[in-house]
Every structure is written in C-alpha cells, then in structure tokens.
C-alpha atoms as a PDB file:
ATOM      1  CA  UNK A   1      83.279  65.176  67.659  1.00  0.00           C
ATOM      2  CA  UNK A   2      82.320  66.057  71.519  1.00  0.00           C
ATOM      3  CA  UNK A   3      81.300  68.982  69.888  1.00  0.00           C
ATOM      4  CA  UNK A   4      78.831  67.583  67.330  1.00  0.00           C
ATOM      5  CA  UNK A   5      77.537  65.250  69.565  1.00  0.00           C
ATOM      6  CA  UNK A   6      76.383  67.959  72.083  1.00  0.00           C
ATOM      7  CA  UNK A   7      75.202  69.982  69.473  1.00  0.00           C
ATOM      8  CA  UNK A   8      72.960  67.110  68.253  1.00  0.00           C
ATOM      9  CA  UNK A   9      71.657  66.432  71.617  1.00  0.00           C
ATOM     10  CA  UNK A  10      70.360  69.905  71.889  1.00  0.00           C
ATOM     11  CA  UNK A  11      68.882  70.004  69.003  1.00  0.00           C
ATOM     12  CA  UNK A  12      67.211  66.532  69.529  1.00  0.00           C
ATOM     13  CA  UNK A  13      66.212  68.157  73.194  1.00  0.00           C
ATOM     14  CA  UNK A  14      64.516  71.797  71.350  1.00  0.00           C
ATOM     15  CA  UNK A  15      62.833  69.111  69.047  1.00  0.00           C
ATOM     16  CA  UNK A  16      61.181  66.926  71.242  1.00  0.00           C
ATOM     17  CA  UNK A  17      59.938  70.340  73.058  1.00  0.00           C
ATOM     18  CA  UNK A  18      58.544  71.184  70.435  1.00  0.00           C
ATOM     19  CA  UNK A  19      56.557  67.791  70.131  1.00  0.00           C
ATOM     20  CA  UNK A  20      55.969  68.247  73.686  1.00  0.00           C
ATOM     21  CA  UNK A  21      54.190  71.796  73.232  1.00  0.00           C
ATOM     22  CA  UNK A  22      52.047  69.727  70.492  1.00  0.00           C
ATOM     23  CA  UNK A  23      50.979  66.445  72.324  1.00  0.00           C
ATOM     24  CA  UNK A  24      50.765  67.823  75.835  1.00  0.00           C
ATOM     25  CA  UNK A  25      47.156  69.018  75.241  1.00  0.00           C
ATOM     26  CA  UNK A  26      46.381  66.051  73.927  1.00  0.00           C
ATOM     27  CA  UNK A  27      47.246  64.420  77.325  1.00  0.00           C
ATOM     28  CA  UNK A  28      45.340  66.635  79.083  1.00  0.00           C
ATOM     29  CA  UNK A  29      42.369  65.610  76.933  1.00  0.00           C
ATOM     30  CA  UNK A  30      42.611  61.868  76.193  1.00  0.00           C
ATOM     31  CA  UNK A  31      43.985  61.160  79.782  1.00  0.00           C
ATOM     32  CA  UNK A  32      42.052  63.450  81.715  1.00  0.00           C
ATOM     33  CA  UNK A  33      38.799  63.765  80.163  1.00  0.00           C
ATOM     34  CA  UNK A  34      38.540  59.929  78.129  1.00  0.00           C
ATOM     35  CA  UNK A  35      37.901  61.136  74.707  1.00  0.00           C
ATOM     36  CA  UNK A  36      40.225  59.904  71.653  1.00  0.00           C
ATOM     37  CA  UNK A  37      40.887  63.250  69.882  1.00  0.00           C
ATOM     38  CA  UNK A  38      42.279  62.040  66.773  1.00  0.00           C
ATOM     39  CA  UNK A  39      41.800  65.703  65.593  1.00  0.00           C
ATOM     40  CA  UNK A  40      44.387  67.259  68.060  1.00  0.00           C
ATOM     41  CA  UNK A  41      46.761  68.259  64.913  1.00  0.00           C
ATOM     42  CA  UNK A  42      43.729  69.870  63.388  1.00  0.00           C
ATOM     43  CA  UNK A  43      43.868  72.479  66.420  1.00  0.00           C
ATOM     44  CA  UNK A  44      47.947  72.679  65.671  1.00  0.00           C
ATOM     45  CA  UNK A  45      47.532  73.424  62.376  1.00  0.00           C
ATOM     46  CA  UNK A  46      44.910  76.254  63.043  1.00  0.00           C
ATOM     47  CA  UNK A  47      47.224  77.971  64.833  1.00  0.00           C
ATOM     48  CA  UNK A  48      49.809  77.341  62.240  1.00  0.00           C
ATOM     49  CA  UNK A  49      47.911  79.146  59.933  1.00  0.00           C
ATOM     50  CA  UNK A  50      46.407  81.831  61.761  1.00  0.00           C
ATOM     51  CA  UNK A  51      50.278  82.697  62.611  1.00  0.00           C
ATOM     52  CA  UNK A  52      50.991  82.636  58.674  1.00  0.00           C
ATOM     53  CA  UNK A  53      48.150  84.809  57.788  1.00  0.00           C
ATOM     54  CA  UNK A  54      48.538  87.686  60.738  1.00  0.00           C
ATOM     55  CA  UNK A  55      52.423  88.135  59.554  1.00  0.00           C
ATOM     56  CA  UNK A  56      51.949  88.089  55.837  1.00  0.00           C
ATOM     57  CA  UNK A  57      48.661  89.978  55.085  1.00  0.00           C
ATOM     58  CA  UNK A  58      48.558  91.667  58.147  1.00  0.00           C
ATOM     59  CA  UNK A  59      52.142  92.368  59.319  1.00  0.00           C
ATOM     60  CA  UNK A  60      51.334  91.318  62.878  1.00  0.00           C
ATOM     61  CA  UNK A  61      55.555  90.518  64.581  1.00  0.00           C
ATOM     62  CA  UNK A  62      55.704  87.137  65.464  1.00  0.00           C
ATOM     63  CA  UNK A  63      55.606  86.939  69.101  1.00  0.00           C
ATOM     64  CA  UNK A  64      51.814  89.087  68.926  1.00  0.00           C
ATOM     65  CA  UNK A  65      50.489  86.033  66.673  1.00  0.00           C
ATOM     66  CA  UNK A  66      51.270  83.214  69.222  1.00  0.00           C
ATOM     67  CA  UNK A  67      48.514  84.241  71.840  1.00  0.00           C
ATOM     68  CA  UNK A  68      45.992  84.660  68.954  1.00  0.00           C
ATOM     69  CA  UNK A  69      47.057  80.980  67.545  1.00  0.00           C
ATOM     70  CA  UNK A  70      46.700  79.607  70.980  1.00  0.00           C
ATOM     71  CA  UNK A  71      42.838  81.623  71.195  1.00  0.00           C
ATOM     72  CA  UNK A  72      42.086  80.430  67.607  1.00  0.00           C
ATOM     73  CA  UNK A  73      42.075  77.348  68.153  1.00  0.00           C
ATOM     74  CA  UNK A  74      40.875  77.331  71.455  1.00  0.00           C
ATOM     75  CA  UNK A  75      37.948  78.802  70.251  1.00  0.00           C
ATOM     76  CA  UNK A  76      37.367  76.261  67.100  1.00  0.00           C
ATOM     77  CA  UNK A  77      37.442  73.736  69.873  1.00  0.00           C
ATOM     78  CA  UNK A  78      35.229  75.180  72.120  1.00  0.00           C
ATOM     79  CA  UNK A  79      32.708  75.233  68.106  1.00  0.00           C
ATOM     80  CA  UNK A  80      33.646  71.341  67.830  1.00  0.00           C
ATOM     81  CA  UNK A  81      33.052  70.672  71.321  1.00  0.00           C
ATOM     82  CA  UNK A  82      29.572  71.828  71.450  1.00  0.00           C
ATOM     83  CA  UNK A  83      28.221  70.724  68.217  1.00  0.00           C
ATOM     84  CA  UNK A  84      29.986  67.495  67.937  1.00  0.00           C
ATOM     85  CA  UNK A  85      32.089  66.499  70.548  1.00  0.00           C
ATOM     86  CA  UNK A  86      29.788  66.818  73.485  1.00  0.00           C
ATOM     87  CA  UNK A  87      27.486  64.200  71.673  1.00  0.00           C
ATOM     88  CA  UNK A  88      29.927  61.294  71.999  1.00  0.00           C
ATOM     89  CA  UNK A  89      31.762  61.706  75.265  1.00  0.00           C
ATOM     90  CA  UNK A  90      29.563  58.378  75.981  1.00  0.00           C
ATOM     91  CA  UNK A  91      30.810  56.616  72.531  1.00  0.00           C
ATOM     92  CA  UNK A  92      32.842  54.027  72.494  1.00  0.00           C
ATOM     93  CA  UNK A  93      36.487  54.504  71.337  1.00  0.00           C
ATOM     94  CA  UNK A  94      35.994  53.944  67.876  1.00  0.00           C
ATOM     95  CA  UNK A  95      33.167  55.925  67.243  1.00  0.00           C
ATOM     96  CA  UNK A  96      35.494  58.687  69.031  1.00  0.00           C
ATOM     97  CA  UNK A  97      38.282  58.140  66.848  1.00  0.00           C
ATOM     98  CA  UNK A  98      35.861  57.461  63.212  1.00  0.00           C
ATOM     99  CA  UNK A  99      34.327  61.069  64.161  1.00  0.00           C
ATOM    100  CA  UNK A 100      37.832  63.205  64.914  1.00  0.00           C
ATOM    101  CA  UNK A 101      39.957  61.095  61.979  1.00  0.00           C
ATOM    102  CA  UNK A 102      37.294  62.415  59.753  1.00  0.00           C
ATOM    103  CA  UNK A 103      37.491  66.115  61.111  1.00  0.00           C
ATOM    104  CA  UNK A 104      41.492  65.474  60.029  1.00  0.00           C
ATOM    105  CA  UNK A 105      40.379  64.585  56.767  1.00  0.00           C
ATOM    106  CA  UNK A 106      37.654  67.297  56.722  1.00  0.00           C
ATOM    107  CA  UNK A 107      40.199  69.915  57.883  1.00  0.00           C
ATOM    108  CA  UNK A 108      43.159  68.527  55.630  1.00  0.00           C
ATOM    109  CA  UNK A 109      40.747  69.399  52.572  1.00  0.00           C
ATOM    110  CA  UNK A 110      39.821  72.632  53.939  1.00  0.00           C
ATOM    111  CA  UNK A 111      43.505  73.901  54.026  1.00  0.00           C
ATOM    112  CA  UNK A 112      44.655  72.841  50.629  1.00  0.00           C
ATOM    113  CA  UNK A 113      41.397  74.767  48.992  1.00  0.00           C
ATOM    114  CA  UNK A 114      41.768  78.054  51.023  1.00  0.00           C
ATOM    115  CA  UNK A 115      46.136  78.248  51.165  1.00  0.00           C
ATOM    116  CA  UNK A 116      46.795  75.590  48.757  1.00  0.00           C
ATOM    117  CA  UNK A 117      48.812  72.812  48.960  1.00  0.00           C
ATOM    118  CA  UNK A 118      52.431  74.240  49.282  1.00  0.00           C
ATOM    119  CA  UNK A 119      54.613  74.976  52.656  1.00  0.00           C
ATOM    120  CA  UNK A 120      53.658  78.077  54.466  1.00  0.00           C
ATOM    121  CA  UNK A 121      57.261  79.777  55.460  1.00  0.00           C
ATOM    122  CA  UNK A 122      57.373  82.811  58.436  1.00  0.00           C
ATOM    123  CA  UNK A 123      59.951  84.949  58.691  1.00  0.00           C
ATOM    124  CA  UNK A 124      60.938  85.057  62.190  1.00  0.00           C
ATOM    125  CA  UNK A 125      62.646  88.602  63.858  1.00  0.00           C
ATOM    126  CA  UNK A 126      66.400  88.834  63.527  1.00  0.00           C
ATOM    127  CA  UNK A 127      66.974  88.413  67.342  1.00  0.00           C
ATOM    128  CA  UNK A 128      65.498  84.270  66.828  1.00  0.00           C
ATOM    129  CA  UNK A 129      67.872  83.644  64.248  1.00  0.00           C
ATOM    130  CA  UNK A 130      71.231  82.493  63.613  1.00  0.00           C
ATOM    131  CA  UNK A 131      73.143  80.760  66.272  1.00  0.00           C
ATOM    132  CA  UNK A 132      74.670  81.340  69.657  1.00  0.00           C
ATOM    133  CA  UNK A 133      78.436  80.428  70.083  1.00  0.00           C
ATOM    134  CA  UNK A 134      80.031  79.387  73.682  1.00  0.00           C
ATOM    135  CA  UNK A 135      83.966  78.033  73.208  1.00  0.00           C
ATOM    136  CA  UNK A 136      83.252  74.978  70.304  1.00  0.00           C
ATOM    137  CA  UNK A 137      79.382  75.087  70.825  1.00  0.00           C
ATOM    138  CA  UNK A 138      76.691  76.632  69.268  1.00  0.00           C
ATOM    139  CA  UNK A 139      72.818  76.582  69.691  1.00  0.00           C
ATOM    140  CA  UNK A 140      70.195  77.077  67.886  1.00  0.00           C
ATOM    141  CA  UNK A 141      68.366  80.635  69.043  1.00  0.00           C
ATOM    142  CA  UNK A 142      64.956  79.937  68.085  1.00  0.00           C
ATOM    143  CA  UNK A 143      65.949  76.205  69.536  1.00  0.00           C
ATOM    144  CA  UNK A 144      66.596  77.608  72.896  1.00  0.00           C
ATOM    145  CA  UNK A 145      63.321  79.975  72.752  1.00  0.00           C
ATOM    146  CA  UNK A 146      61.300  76.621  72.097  1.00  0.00           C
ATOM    147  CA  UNK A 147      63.503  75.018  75.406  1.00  0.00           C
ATOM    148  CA  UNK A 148      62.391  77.946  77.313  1.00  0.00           C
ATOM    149  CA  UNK A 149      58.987  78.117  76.268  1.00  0.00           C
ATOM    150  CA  UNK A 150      58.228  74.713  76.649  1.00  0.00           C
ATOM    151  CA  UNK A 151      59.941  74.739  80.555  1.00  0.00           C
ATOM    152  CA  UNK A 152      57.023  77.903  81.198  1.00  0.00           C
ATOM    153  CA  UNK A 153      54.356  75.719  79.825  1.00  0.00           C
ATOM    154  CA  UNK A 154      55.263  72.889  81.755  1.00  0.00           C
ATOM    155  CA  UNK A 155      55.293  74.662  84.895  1.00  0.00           C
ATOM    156  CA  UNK A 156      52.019  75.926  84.368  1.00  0.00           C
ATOM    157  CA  UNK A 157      50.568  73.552  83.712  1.00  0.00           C
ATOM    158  CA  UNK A 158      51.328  71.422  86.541  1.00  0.00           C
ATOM    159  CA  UNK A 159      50.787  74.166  88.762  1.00  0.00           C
ATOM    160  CA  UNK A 160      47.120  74.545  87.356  1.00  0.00           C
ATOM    161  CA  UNK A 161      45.898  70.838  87.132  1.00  0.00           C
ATOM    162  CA  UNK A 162      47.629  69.622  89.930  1.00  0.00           C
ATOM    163  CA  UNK A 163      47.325  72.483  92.630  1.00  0.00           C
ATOM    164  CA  UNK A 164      44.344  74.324  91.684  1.00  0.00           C
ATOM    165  CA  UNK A 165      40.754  74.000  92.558  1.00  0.00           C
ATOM    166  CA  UNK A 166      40.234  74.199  89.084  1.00  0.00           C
ATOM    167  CA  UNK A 167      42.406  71.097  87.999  1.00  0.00           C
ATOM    168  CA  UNK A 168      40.215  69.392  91.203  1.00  0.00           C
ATOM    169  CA  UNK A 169      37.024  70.467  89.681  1.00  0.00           C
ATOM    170  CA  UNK A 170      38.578  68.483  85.935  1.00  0.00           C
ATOM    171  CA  UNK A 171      39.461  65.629  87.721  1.00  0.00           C
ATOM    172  CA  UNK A 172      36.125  65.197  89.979  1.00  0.00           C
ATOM    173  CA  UNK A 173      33.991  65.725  86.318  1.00  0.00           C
ATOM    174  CA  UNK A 174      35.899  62.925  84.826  1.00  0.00           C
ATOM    175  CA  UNK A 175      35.530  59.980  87.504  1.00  0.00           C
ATOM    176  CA  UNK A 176      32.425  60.750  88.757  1.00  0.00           C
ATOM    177  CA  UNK A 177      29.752  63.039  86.285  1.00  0.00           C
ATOM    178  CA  UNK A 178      26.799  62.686  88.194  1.00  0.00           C
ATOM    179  CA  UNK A 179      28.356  63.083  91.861  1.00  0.00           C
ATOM    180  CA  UNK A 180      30.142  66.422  90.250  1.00  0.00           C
ATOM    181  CA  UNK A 181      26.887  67.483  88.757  1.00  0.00           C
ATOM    182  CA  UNK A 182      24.836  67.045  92.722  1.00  0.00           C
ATOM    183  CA  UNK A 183      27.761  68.645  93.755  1.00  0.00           C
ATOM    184  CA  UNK A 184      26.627  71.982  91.763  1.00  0.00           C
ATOM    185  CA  UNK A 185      30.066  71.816  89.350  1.00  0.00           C
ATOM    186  CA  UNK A 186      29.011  73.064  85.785  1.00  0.00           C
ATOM    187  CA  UNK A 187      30.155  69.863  83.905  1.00  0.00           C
ATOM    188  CA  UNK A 188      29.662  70.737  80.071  1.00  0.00           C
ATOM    189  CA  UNK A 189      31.713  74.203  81.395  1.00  0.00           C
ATOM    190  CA  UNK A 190      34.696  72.777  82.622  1.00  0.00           C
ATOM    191  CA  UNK A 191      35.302  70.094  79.735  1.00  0.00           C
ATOM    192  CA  UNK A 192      34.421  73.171  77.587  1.00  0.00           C
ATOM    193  CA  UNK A 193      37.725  74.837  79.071  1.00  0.00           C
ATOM    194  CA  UNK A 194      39.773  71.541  79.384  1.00  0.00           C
ATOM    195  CA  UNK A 195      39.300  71.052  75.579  1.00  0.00           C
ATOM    196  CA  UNK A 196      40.358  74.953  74.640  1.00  0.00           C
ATOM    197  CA  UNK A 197      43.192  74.432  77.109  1.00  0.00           C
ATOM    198  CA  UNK A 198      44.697  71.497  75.167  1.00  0.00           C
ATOM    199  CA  UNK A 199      43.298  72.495  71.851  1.00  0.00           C
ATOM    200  CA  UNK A 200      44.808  76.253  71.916  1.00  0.00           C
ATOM    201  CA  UNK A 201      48.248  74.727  72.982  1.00  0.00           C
ATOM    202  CA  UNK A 202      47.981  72.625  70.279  1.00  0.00           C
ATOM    203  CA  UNK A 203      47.928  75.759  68.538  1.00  0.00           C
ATOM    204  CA  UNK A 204      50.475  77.293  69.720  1.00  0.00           C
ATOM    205  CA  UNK A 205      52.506  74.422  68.856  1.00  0.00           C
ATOM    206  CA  UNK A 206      51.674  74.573  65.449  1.00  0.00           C
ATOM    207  CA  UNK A 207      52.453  78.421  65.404  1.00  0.00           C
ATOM    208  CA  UNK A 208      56.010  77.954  67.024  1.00  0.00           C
ATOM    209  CA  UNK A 209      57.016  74.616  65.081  1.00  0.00           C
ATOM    210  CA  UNK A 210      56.421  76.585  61.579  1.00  0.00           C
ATOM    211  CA  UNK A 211      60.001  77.404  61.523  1.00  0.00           C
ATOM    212  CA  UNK A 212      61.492  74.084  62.690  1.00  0.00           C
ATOM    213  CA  UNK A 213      58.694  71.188  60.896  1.00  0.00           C
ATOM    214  CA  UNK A 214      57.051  73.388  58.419  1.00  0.00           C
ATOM    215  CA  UNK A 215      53.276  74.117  57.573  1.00  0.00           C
ATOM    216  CA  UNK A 216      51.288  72.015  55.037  1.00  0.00           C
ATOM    217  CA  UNK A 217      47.598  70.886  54.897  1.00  0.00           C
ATOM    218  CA  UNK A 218      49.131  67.425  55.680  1.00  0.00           C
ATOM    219  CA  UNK A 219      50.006  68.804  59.194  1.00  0.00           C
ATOM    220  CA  UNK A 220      47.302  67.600  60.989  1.00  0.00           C
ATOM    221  CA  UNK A 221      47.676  63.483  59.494  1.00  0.00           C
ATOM    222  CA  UNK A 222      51.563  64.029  59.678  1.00  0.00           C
ATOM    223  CA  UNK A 223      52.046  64.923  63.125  1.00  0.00           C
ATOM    224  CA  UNK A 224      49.591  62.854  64.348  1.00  0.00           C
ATOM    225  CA  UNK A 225      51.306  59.597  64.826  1.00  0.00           C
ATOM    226  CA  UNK A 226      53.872  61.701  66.810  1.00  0.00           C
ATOM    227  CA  UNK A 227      51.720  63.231  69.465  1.00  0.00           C
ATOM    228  CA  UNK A 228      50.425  59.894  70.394  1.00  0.00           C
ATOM    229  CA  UNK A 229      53.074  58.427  70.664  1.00  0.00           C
ATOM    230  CA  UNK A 230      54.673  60.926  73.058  1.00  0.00           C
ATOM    231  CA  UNK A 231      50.747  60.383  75.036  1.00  0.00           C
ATOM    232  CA  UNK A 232      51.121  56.586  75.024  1.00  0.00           C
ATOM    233  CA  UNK A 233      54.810  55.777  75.910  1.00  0.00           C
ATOM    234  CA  UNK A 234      54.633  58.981  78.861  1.00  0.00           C
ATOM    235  CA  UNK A 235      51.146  57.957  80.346  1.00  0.00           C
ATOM    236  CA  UNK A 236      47.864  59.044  80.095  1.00  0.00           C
ATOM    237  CA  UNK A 237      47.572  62.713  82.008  1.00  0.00           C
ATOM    238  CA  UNK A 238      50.601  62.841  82.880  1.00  0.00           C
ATOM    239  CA  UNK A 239      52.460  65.880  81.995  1.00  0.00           C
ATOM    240  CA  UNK A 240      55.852  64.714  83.428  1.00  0.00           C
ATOM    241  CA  UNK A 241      55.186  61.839  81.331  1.00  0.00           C
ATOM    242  CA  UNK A 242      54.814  63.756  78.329  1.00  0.00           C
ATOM    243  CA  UNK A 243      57.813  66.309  78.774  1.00  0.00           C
ATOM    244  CA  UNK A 244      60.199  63.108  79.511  1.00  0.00           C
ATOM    245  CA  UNK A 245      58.572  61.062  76.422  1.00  0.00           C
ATOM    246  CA  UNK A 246      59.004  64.214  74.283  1.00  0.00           C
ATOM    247  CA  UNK A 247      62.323  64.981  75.160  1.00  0.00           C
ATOM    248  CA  UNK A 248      63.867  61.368  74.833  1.00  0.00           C
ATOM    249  CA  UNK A 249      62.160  60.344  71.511  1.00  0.00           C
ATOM    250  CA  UNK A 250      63.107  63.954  69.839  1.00  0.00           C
ATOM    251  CA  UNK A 251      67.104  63.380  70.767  1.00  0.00           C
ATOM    252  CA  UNK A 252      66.407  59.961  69.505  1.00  0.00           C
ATOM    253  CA  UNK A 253      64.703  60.912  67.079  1.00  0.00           C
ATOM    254  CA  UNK A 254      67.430  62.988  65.675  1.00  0.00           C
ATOM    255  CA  UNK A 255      70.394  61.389  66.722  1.00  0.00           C
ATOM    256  CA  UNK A 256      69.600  57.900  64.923  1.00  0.00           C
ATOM    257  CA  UNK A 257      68.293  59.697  61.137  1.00  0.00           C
ATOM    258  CA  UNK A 258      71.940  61.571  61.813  1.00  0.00           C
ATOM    259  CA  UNK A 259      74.325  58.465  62.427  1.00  0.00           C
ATOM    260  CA  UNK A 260      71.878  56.064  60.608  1.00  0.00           C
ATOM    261  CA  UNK A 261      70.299  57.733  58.332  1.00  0.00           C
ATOM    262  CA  UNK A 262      69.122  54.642  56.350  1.00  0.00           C
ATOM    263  CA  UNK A 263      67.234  53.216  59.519  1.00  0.00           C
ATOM    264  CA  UNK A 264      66.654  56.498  61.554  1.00  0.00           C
ATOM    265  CA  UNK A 265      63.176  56.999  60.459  1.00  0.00           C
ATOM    266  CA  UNK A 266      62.340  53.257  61.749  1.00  0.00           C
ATOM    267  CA  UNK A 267      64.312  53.600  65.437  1.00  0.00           C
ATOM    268  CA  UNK A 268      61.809  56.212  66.737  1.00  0.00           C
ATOM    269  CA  UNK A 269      58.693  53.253  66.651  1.00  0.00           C
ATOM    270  CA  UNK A 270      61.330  50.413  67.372  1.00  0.00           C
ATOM    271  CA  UNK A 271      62.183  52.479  70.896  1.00  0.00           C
ATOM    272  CA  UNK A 272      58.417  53.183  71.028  1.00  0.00           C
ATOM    273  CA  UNK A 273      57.109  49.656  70.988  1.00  0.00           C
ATOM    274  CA  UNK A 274      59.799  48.580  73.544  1.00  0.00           C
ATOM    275  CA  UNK A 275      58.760  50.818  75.980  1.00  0.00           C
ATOM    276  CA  UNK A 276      55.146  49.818  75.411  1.00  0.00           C
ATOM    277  CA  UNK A 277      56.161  46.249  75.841  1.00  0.00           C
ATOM    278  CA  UNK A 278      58.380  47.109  79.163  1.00  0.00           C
ATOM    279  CA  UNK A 279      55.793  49.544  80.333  1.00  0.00           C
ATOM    280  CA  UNK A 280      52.178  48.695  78.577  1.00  0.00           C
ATOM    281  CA  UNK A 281      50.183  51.772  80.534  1.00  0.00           C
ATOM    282  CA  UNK A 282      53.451  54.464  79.783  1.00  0.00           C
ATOM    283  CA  UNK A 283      56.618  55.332  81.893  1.00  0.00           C
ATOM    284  CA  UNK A 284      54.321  57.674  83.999  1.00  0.00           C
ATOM    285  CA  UNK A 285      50.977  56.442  84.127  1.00  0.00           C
ATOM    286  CA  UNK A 286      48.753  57.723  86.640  1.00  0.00           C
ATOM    287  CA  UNK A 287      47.845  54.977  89.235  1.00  0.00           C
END
C-alpha cells in the first residue's frame, strides 16, 4: 500500500512537471509582458509535431528533435508576433484573447488536414523506457527524465529573468514602454525574444509530453484549460509559482482520478477555485 501510494505520488510529481514545462512560458508571457496568449498550446503542439515528423520520416533520435521543437516554435512565434501580435499589445483583454482563441481554432484545423485527426505515437530509445526498481519501488524512467528536465529549466530560468540584465531589460519594457524606449532599450526586440522564450518551451513541452498525454490536433484546446490554471492559482510571473502550482495539482490530479475515479476529473477545478478564493491574485503573486 506504502508502496502504491509513493509510486502514485511520483507519478503525480513527473506529471505536473510536465504541465509545468507547458504553462511556464505562458507565465513568462501573460505575467511579464500583459498579453492573454490563449494560443500558448498552439506553440506546444508545434513542437509536438515537429518531434513526430523528424523521428518518423526523417529518423532524427529523440533527444536531437527537442532543441528543434523548442526553435520551431520559437520561431512561429517570433511570425505571430510580428504580424499579429505586436498590433494588440494595447487591446484590451478580450480582443487579446478573441484574436489567440481563434489562432487555436485556426491551428486545430490546420493539424487535422496536414496529419489527420488520429494520435501521433514516438517511439522513445530503450534507455527511457521501462521502469527503475529500488527495494518495493519503482519509477517511471522517462518520468524521472521529465523531473530532471523540468528542475534544469527551472533553474534557468530564474537565473535568466531574475539575475540577468536581460530579465531587467523585460521587466523595465513592461512597466514603463516609453521610459525603456528614451532609455535606448530596443522594445519590439526584447518582447520579440520573451515571446520565443515562452513559446519554444511551450514546444518543448509538447515534444516531451508526446509519450505521457499524447498528440492530437485537439492539443492546443485540450491543454489549454490546464496551463492556465497552473498560471492563475501560482501567480502571474512567477516561476516558483508555477513549478509549486504544477507540481501540487499533477499529484492531485492523479491521486483523486486513482482513488475516486468517478469524481477525480472534477477535484482538480474544485482545489483550483479554492485556492482562487483563499488566494484571488495566486499563491505567489508578484507584489
């Protein structure tokens, strides 16, 4: 029973990394730069299928995909950015949210004409499969790589945006444009990068949850309700916020559709609203 439980926990923990490693960019854009990205899981599911399509028509190994998921859909957000993006960072909410709900749809559509409508598998390298055993535990391998890779990401990022010149120059564009602009900071540049930054993790995220979530042209609209809730209940721009939020609703997550499995899908937004209520700006809002 200990055994189980533990077992659980983990694999509620590796899960809510993963969710973490999709939502975090998100953060960094709708808390840090103001603008309601509805299309974040478009970006995920980019680099869900740029993964997919590098192993199976080109033979790429797995682990030579994930920097070319993350650049993909950096660089689609970088497209969207300029064209559209850039147009309504002065729009109010929800013409911010009518515009990148509509790229979901947009992008949803896209996916089912060019790879059809069906999951898109991967076929990870023997050494990230099976299952590591210590005494009456066992773990997950590929669970443990998403643990690990999550902990790097996390460090980096709070070593870039909070102790960086460039993580300075972000937050000086974002509460004052016009002071950062006499101050001879290329605004349009720097979100430019903040965008790719969270957009190419999101693909990333996309890439590495393949295995554990799956890859559909619903991915973006699925996911979706996920990664803001790990944004709202941590606190805008908070990364902390986000890794803690992440971590606690996966184990709750799957914990509750494990020993209540006719509820379990409802206890995730039950927990969800009663942080909200306890703590209305997240559990780590920025003050």
């Amino acid at each position: 029973m200990i055994a189980r439980t533990i077992s659980l926990l983990f694999d509620g923990f590796a899960y809510g990394m993963l969710l973490f490693v999709l939502s975090v960019g998100l953060s960094v854009t709708l808390g840090m730069m103001n603008f309601v990205n509805l299309a974040h899981g478009t970006f995920a599911m980019i680099g869900g299928y740029t993964t997919v399509m590098l192993m199976r028509n080109a033979g790429w190994p797995f682990f030579a995909t994930l920097p070319v998921a993350f650049l993909v859909a950096a660089a689609a957000s970088v497209v969207l950015e300029r064209v559209l993006y850039r147009r309504m960072y002065r729009a109010s909410d929800l013409d911010q949210s009518l515009l990148t709900i509509g790229i979901v749809f947009v992008s949803i559509a896209a996916a089912a004409y060019i790879f059809g409508t069906g999951q898109q598998p991967v076929q990870l390298p023997d050494y990230l499969r099976g299952r590591i055993a210590y005494g009456d535990f066992s773990f997950g391998i590929y669970r443990l790589f998403l643990v690990v890779a999550a902990l790097v990401i996390t460090v980096l990022l709070v070593l870039g945006l909070d102790y960086t010149r460039f993580g300075a120059r972000v937050r000086a564009c974002v509460d004052n444009q016009r002071m950062a602009r006499g101050l001879g900071l290329n605004v349009d540049a720097v979100f430019s990068i903040t965008f790719a930054l969270g957009s190419g993790l999101a693909g990333l995220g996309g890439a590495l949850g393949i295995e554990i979530v799956g890859l559909d042209p619903n991915f973006a609209f699925k996911y979706l309700v996920y990664m803001l809730i790990v944004v709202a209940v941590g606190g805008l721009a908070s990364i902390r916020g986000a890794f803690v939020t992440a971590a606690l609703l996966g184990i709750i997550d799957i914990v509750s559709k494990y020993y209540v499995p006719e509820i379990g899908a409802f206890v995730l937004y039950l927990v969800m609203v009663s942080f909200l209520v306890w703590r209305p700006a997240g559990l780590f809002a920025r003050r």
